[in-house]
N, C-alpha and C. Protein backbone atom coordinates (compact mmCIF):
# COMPACT_ATOMS: atom_id res chain seq x y z
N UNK A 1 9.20 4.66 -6.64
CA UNK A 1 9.16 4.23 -8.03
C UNK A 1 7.78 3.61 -8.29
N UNK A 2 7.19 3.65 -9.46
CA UNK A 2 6.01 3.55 -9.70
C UNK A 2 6.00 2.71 -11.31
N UNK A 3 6.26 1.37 -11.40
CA UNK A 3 6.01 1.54 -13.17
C UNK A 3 4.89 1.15 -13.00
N UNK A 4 4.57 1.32 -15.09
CA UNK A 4 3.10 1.44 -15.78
C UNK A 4 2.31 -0.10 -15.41
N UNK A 5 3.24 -1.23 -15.19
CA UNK A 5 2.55 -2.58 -14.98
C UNK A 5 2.62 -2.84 -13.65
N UNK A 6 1.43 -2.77 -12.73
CA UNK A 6 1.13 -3.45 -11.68
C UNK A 6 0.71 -4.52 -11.48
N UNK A 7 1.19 -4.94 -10.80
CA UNK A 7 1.25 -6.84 -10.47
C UNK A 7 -0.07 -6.94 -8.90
N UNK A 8 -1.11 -7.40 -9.00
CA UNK A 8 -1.63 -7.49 -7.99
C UNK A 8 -1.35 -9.07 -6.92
N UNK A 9 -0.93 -9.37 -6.26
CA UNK A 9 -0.72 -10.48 -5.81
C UNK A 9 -2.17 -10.89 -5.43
N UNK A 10 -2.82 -12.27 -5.37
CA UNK A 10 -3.67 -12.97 -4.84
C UNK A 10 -4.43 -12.26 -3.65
N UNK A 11 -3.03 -11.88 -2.82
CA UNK A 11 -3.49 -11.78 -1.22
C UNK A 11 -4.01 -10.47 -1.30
N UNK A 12 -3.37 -9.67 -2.32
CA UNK A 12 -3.90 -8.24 -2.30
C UNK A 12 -5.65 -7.83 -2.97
N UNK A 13 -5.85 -9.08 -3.73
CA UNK A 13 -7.30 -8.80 -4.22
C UNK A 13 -8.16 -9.53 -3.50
N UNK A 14 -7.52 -10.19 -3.26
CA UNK A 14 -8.48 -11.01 -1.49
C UNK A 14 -8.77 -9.88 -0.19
N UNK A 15 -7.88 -9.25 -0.30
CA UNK A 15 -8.22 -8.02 1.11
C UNK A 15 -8.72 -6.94 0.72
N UNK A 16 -8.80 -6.44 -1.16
CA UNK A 16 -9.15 -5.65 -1.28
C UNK A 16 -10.80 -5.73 -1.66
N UNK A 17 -10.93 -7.22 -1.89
CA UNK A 17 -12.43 -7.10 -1.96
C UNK A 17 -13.13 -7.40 -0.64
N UNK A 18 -12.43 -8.02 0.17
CA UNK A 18 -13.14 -7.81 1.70
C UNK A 18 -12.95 -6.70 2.49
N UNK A 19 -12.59 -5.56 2.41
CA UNK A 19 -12.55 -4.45 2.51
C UNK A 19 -12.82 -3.41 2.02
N UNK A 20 -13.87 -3.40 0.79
CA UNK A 20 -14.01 -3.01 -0.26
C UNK A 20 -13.03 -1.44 -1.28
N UNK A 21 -11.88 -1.74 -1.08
CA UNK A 21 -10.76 -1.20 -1.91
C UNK A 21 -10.92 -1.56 -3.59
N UNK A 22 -11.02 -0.32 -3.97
CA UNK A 22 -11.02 -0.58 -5.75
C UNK A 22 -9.56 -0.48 -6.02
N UNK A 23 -9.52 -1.31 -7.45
CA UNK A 23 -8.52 -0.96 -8.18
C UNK A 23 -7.94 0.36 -7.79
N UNK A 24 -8.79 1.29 -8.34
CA UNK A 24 -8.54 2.71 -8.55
C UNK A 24 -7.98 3.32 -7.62
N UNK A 25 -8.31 2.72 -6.08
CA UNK A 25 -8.09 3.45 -5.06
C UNK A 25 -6.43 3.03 -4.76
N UNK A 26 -6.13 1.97 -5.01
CA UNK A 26 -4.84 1.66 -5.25
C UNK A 26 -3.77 1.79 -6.01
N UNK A 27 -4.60 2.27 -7.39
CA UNK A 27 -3.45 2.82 -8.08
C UNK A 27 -3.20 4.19 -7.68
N UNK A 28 -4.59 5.07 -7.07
CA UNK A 28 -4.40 6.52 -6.55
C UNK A 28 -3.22 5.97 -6.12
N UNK A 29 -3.37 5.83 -4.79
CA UNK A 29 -2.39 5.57 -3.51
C UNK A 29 -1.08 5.34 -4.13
N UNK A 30 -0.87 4.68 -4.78
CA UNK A 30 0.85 4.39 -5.39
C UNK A 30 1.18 5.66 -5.93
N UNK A 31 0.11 6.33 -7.25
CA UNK A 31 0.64 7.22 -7.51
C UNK A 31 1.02 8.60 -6.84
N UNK A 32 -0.02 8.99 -6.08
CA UNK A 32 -0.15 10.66 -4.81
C UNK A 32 0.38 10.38 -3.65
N UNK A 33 -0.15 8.95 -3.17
CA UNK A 33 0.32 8.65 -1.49
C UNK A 33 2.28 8.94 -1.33
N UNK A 34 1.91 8.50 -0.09
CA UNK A 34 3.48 9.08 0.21
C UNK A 34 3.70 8.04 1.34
N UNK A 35 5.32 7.62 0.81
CA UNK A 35 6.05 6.82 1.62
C UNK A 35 5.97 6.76 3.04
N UNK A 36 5.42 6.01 3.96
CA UNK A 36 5.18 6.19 5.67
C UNK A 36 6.44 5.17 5.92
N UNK A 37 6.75 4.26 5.62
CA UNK A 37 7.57 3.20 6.05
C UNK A 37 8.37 2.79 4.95
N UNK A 38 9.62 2.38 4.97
CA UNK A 38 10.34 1.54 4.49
C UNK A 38 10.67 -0.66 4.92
N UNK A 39 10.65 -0.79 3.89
CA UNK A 39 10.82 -2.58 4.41
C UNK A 39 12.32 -2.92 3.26
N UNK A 40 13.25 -2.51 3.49
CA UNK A 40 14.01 -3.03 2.35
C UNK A 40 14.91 -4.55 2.79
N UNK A 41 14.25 -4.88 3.36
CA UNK A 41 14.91 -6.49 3.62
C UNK A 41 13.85 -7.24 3.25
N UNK A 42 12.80 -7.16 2.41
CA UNK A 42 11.56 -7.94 1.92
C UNK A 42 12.24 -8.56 1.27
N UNK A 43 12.00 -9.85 1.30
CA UNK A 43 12.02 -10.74 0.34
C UNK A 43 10.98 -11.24 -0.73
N UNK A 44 11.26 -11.02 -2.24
CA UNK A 44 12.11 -11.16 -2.86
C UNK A 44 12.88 -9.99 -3.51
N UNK A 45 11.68 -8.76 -2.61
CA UNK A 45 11.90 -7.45 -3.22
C UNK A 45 11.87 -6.55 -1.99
N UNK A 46 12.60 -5.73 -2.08
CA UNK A 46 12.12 -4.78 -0.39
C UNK A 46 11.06 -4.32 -1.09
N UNK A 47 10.35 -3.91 0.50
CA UNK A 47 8.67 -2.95 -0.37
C UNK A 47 8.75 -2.09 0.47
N UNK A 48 7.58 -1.37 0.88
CA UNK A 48 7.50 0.13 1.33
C UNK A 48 5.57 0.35 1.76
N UNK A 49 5.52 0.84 2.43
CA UNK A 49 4.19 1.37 2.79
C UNK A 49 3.79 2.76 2.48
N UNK A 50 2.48 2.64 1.81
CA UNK A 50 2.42 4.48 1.53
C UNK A 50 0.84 4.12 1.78
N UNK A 51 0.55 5.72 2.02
CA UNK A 51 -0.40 6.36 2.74
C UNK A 51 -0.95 7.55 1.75
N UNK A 52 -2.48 6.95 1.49
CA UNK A 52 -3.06 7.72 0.66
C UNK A 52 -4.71 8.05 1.17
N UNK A 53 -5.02 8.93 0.80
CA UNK A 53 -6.53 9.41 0.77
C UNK A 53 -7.19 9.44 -0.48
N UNK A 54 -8.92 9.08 -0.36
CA UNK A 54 -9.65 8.29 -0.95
C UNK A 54 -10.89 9.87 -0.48
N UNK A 55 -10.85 10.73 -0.85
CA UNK A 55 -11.79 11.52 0.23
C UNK A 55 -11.01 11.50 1.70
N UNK A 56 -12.06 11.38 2.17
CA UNK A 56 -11.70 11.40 3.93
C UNK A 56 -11.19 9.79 4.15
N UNK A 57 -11.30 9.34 3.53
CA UNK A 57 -10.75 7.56 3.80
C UNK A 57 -9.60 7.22 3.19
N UNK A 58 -8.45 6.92 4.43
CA UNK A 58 -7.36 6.90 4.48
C UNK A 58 -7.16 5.18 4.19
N UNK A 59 -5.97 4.59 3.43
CA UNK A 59 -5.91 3.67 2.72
C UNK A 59 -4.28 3.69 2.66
N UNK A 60 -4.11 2.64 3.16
CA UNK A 60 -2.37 2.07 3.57
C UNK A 60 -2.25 0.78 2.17
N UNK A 61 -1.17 1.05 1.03
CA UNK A 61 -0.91 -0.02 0.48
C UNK A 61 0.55 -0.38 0.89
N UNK A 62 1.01 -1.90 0.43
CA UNK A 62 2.10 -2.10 0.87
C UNK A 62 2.21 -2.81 -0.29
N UNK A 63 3.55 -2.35 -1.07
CA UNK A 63 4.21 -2.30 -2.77
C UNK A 63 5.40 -2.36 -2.70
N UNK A 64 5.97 -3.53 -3.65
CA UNK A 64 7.16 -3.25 -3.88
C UNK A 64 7.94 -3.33 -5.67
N UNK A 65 8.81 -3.16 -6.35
CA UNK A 65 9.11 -3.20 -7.43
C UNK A 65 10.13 -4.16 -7.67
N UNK A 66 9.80 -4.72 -8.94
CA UNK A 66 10.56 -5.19 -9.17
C UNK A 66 11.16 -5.24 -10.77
N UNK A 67 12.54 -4.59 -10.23
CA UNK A 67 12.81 -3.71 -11.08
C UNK A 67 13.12 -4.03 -12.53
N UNK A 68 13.98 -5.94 -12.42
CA UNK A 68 14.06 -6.66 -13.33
C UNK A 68 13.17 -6.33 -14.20
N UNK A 69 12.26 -6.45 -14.55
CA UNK A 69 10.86 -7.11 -14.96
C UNK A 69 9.90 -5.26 -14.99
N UNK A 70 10.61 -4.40 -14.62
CA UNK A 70 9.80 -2.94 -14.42
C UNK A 70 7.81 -3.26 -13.91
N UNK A 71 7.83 -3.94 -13.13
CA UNK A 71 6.53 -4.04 -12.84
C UNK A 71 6.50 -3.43 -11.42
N UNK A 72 5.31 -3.15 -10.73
CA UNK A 72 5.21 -2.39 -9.13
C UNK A 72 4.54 -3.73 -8.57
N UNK A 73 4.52 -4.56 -7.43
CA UNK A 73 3.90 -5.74 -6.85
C UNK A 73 2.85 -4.87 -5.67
N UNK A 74 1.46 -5.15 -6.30
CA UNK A 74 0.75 -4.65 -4.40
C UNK A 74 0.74 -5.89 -4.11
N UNK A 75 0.80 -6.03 -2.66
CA UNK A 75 1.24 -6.90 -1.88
C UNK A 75 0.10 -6.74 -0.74
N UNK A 76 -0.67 -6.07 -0.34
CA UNK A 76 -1.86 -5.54 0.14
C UNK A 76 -2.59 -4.71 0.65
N UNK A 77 -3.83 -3.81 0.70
CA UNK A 77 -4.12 -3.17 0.77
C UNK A 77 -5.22 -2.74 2.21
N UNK A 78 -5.24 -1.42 2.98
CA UNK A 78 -6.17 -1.87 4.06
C UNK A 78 -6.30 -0.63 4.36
N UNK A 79 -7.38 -0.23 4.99
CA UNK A 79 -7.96 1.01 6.00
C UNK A 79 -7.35 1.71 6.92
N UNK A 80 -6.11 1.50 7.60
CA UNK A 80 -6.24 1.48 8.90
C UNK A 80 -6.80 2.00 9.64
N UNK A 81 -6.47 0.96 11.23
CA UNK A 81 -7.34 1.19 12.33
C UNK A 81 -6.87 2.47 12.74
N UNK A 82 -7.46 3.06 13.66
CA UNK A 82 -7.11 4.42 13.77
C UNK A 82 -7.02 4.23 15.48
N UNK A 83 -7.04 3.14 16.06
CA UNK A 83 -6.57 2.63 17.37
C UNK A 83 -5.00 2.14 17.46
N UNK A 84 -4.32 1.97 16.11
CA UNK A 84 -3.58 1.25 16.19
C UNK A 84 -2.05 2.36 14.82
N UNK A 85 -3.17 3.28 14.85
CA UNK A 85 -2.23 4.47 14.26
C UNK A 85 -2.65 6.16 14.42
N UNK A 86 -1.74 6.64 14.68
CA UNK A 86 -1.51 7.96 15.39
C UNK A 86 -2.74 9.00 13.98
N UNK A 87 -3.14 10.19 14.62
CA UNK A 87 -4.45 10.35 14.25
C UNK A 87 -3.89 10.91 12.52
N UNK A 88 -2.53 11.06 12.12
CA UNK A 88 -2.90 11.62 10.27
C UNK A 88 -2.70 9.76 9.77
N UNK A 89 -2.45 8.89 10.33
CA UNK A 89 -2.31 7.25 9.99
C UNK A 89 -1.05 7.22 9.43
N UNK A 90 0.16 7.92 9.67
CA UNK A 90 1.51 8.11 9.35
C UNK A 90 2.36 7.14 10.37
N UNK A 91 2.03 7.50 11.41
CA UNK A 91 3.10 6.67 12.40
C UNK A 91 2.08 5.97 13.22
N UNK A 92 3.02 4.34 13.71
CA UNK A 92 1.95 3.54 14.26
C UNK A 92 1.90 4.17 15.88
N UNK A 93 1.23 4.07 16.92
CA UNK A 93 1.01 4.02 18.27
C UNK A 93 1.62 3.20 18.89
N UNK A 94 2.27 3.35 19.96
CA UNK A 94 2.64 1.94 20.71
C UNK A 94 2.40 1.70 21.69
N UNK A 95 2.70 0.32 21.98
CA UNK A 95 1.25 0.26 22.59
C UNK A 95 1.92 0.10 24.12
């Protein structure tokens, strides 16, 4: 689920400017990316991890909705390491 009002949390524009993640690249990702993980015991909302491309630069957000209120929450955004996830960045490695 995807609504039109995204909610950026604090923590998510804090990681996205030290990592340099745009807006844009985050709303891509919600909209094209695709579900890698489920979290539905999040509190206050379950969220979900999806996996999007930026070009060749792969970009993990972690979002959840809340549905009351029809808004999408990013919750934060990041690169991943590619030591620490299997080579399409879908499933983690273990270690």
């Amino acid at each position: 689920m995807l609504y039109k009002k995204i909610v950026f949390r604090v923590h998510a524009i804090l990681r996205m400017f030290e990592r340099r993640i745009e807006e844009e690249d985050v709303q891509h990702v919600l909209k094209d990316g695709e579900v890698i993980e489920d979290y539905p015991m999040d509190k206050p909302y379950p969220s979900r991890l999806l996996l999007g491309w930026r070009g060749s630069r792969p970009i993990h957000v972690v979002a959840a909705d809340n549905h009351d209120d029809k808004e999408t929450i990013v919750i934060t955004a990041y690169e991943p390491e590619s030591n620490k996830w299997d080579p399409t960045f879908r499933r983690r490695k273990i270690s």
